[in-house]
C-alpha atoms as a PDB file:
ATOM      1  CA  UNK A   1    -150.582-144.684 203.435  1.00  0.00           C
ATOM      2  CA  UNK A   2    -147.521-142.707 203.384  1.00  0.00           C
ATOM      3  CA  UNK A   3    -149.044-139.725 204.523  1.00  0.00           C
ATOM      4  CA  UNK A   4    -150.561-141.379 207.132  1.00  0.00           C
ATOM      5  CA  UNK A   5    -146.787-143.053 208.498  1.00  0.00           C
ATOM      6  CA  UNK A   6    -145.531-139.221 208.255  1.00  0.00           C
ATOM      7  CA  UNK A   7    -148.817-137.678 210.020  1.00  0.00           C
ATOM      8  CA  UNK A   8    -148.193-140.755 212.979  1.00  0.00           C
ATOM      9  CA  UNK A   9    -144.707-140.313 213.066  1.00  0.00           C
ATOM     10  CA  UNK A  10    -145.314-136.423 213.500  1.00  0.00           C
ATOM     11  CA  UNK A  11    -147.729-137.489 215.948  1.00  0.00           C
ATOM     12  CA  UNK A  12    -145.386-139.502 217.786  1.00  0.00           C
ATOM     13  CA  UNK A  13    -142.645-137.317 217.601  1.00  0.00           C
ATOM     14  CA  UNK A  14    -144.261-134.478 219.368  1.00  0.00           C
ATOM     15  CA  UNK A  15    -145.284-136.594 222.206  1.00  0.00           C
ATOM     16  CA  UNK A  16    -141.726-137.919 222.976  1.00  0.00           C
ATOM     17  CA  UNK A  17    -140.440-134.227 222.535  1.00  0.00           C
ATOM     18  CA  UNK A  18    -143.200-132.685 224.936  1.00  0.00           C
ATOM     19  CA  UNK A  19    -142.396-135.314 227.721  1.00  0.00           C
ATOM     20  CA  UNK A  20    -138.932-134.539 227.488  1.00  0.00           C
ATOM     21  CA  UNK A  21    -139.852-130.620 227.483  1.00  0.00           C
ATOM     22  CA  UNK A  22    -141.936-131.177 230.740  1.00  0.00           C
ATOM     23  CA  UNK A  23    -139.495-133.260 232.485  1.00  0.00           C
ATOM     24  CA  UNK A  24    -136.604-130.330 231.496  1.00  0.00           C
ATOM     25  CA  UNK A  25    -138.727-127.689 232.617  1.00  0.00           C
ATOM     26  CA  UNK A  26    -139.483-128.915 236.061  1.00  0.00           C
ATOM     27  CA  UNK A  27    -136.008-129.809 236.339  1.00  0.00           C
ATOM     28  CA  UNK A  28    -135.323-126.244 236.098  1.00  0.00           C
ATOM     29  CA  UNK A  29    -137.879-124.994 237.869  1.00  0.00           C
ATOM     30  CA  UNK A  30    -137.284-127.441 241.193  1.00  0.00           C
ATOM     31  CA  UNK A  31    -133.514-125.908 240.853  1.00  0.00           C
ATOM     32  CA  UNK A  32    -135.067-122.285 240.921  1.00  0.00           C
ATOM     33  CA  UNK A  33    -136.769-123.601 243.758  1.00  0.00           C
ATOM     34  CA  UNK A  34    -133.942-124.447 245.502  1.00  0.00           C
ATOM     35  CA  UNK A  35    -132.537-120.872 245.318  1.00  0.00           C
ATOM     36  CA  UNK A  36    -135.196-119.230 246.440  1.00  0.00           C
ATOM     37  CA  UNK A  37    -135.021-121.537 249.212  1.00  0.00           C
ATOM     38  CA  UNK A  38    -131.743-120.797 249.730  1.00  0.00           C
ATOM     39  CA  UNK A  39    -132.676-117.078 249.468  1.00  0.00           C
ATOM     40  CA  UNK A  40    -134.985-117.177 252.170  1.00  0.00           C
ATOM     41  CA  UNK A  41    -132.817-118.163 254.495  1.00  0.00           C
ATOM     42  CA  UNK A  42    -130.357-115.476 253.873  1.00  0.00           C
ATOM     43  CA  UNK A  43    -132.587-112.964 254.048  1.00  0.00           C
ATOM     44  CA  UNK A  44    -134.569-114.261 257.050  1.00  0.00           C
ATOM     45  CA  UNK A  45    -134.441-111.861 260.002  1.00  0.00           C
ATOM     46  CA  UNK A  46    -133.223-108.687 257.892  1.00  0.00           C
ATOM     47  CA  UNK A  47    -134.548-105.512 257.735  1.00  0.00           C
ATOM     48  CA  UNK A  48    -134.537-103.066 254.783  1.00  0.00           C
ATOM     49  CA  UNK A  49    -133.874-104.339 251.563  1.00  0.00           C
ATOM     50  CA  UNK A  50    -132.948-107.703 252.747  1.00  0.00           C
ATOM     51  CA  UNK A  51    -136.540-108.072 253.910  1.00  0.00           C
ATOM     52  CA  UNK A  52    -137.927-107.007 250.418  1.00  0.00           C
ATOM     53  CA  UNK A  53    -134.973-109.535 248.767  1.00  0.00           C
ATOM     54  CA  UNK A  54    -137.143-112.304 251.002  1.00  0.00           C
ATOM     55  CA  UNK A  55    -141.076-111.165 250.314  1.00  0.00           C
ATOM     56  CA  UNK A  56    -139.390-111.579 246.376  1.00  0.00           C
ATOM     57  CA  UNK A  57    -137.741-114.864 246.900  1.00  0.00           C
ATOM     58  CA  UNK A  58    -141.299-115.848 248.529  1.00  0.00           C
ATOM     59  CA  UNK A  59    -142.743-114.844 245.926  1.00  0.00           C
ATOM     60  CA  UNK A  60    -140.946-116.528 243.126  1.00  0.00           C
ATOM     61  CA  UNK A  61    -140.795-119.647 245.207  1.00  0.00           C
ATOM     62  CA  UNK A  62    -144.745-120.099 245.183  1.00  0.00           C
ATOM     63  CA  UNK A  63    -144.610-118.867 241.204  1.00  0.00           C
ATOM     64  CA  UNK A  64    -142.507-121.974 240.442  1.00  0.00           C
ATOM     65  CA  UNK A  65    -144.183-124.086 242.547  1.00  0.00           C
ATOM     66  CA  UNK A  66    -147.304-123.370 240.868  1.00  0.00           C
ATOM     67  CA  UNK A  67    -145.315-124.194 237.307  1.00  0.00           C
ATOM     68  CA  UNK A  68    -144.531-127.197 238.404  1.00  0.00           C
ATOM     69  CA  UNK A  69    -148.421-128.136 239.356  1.00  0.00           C
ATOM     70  CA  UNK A  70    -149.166-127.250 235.717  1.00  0.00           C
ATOM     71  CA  UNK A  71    -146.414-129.066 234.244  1.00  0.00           C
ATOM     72  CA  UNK A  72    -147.179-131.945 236.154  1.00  0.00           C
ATOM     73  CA  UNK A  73    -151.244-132.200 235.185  1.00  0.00           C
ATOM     74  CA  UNK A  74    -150.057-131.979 231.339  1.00  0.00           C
ATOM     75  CA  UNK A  75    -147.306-134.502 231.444  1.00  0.00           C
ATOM     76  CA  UNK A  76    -150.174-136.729 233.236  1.00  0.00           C
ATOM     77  CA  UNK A  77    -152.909-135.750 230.859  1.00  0.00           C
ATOM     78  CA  UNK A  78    -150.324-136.644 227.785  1.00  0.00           C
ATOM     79  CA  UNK A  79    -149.688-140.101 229.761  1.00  0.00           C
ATOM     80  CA  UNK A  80    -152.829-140.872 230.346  1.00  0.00           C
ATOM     81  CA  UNK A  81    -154.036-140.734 226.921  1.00  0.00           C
ATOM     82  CA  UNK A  82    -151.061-142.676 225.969  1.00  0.00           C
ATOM     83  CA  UNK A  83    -152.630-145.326 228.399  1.00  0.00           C
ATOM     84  CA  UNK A  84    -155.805-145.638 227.393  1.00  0.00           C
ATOM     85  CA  UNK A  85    -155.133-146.207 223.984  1.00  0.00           C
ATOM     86  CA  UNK A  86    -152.198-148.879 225.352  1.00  0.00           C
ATOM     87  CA  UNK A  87    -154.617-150.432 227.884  1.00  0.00           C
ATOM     88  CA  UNK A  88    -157.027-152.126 225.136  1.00  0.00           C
ATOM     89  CA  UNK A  89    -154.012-154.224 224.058  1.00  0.00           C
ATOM     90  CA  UNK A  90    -152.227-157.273 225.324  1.00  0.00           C
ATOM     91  CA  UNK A  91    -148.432-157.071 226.504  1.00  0.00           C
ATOM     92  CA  UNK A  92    -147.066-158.097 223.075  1.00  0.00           C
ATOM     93  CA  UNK A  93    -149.138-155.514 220.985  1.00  0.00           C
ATOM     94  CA  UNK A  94    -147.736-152.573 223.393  1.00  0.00           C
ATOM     95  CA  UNK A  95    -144.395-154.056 222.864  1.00  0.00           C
ATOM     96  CA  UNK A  96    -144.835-153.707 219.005  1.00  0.00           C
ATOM     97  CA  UNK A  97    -146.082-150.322 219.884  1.00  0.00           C
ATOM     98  CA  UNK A  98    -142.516-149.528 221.655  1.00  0.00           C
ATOM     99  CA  UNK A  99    -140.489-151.304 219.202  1.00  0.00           C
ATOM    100  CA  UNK A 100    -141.797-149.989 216.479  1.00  0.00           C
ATOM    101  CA  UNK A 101    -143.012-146.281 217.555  1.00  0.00           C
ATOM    102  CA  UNK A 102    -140.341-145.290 220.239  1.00  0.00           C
ATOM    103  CA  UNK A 103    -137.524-147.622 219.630  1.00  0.00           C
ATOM    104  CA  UNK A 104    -138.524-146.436 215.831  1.00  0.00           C
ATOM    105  CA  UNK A 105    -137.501-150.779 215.011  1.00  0.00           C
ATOM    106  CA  UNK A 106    -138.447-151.572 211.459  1.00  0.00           C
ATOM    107  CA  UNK A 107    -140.976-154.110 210.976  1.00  0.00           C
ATOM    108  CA  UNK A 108    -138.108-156.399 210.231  1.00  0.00           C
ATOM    109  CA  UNK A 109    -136.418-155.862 213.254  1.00  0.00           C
ATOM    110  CA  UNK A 110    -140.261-156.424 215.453  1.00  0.00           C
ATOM    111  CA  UNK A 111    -140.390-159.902 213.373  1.00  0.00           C
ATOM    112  CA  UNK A 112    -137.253-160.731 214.852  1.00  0.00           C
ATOM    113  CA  UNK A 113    -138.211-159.871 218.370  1.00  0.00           C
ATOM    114  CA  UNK A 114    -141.773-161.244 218.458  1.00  0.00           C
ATOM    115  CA  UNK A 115    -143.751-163.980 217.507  1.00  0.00           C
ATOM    116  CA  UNK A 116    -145.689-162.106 214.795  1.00  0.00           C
ATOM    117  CA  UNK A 117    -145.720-162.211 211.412  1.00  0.00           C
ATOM    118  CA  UNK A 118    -144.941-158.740 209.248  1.00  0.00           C
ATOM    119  CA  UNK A 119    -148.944-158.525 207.759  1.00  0.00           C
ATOM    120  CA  UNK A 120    -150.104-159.026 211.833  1.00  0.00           C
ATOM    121  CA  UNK A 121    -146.990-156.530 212.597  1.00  0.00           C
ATOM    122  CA  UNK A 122    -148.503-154.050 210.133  1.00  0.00           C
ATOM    123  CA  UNK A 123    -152.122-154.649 210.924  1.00  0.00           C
ATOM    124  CA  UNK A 124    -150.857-153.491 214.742  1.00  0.00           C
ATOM    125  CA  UNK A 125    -149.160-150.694 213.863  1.00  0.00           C
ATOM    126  CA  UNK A 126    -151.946-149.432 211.275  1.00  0.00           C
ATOM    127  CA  UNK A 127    -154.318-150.031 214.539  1.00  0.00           C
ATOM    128  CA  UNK A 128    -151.665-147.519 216.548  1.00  0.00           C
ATOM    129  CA  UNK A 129    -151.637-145.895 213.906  1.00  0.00           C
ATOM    130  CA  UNK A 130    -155.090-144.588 213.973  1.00  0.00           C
ATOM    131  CA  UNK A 131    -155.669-144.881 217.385  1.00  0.00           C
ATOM    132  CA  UNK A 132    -152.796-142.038 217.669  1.00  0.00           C
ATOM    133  CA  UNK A 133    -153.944-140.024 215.036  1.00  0.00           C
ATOM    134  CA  UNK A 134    -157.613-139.763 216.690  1.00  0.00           C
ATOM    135  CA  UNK A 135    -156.859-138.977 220.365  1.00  0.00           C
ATOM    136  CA  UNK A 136    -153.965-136.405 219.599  1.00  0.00           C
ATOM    137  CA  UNK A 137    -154.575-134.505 216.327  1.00  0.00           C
ATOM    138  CA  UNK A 138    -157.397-132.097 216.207  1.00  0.00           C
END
């Protein structure tokens, strides 16, 4: 059983770090957006090197755009998954979920906060538990 609490907790932990990965990286790349941008209009209308400055900042603009497609489409696909294995359950099982997966509550704490006993509190999580392990460990 332990194993299984560390391989879930692994499980869970790389999910929260990859959405915070994909939300920092299109945060960077909508800023390196925003100088190219900016780059395009300086260069606009000059000759010489300044017009080879622009086809580059052109260039890089439609590169990070692009990233940010990509990034997008994973973050979804990582949601999504999330959701269907959240959408089988009523409102207070996700909320055990949160508490006791994100929040990282102990099953103490989820008593407190919810109507459930600890054995239905640890028959939910064991029932996350697997459910996490099958859709996002090969």
């Amino acid at each position: 059983m332990k194993e299984e609490t560390k391989k879930t907790q692994t499980v869970v932990d790389r999910i929260r770090v990859l959405l915070f990965n994909y939300d920092l990286a299109i945060q960077m790349a909508q800023t390196e957006i925003k100088k190219r941008t900016a780059d395009i209009e300086l260069y606009k209308g000059h000759g010489g090197k300044m017009g080879r400055k622009l086809l580059v900042a052109k260039v890089e603009k439609e590169r990070y755009e692009k990233y940010i497609n990509e990034l997008v489409i994973l973050k979804n696909e990582l949601i999504e998954g999330l959701e269907i294995i959240l959408d089988k359950y009523s409102n207070s099982y996700k909320k055990v979920f949160m508490l006791y997966f994100i929040e990282k509550k102990s099953l103490e704490e989820i008593k407190k906060q919810t109507c459930y006993s600890l054995t239905a509190i640890k028959y939910i999580v064991n029932k996350f538990r697997n459910e996490l392990i099958t859709m996002f460990t090969l």
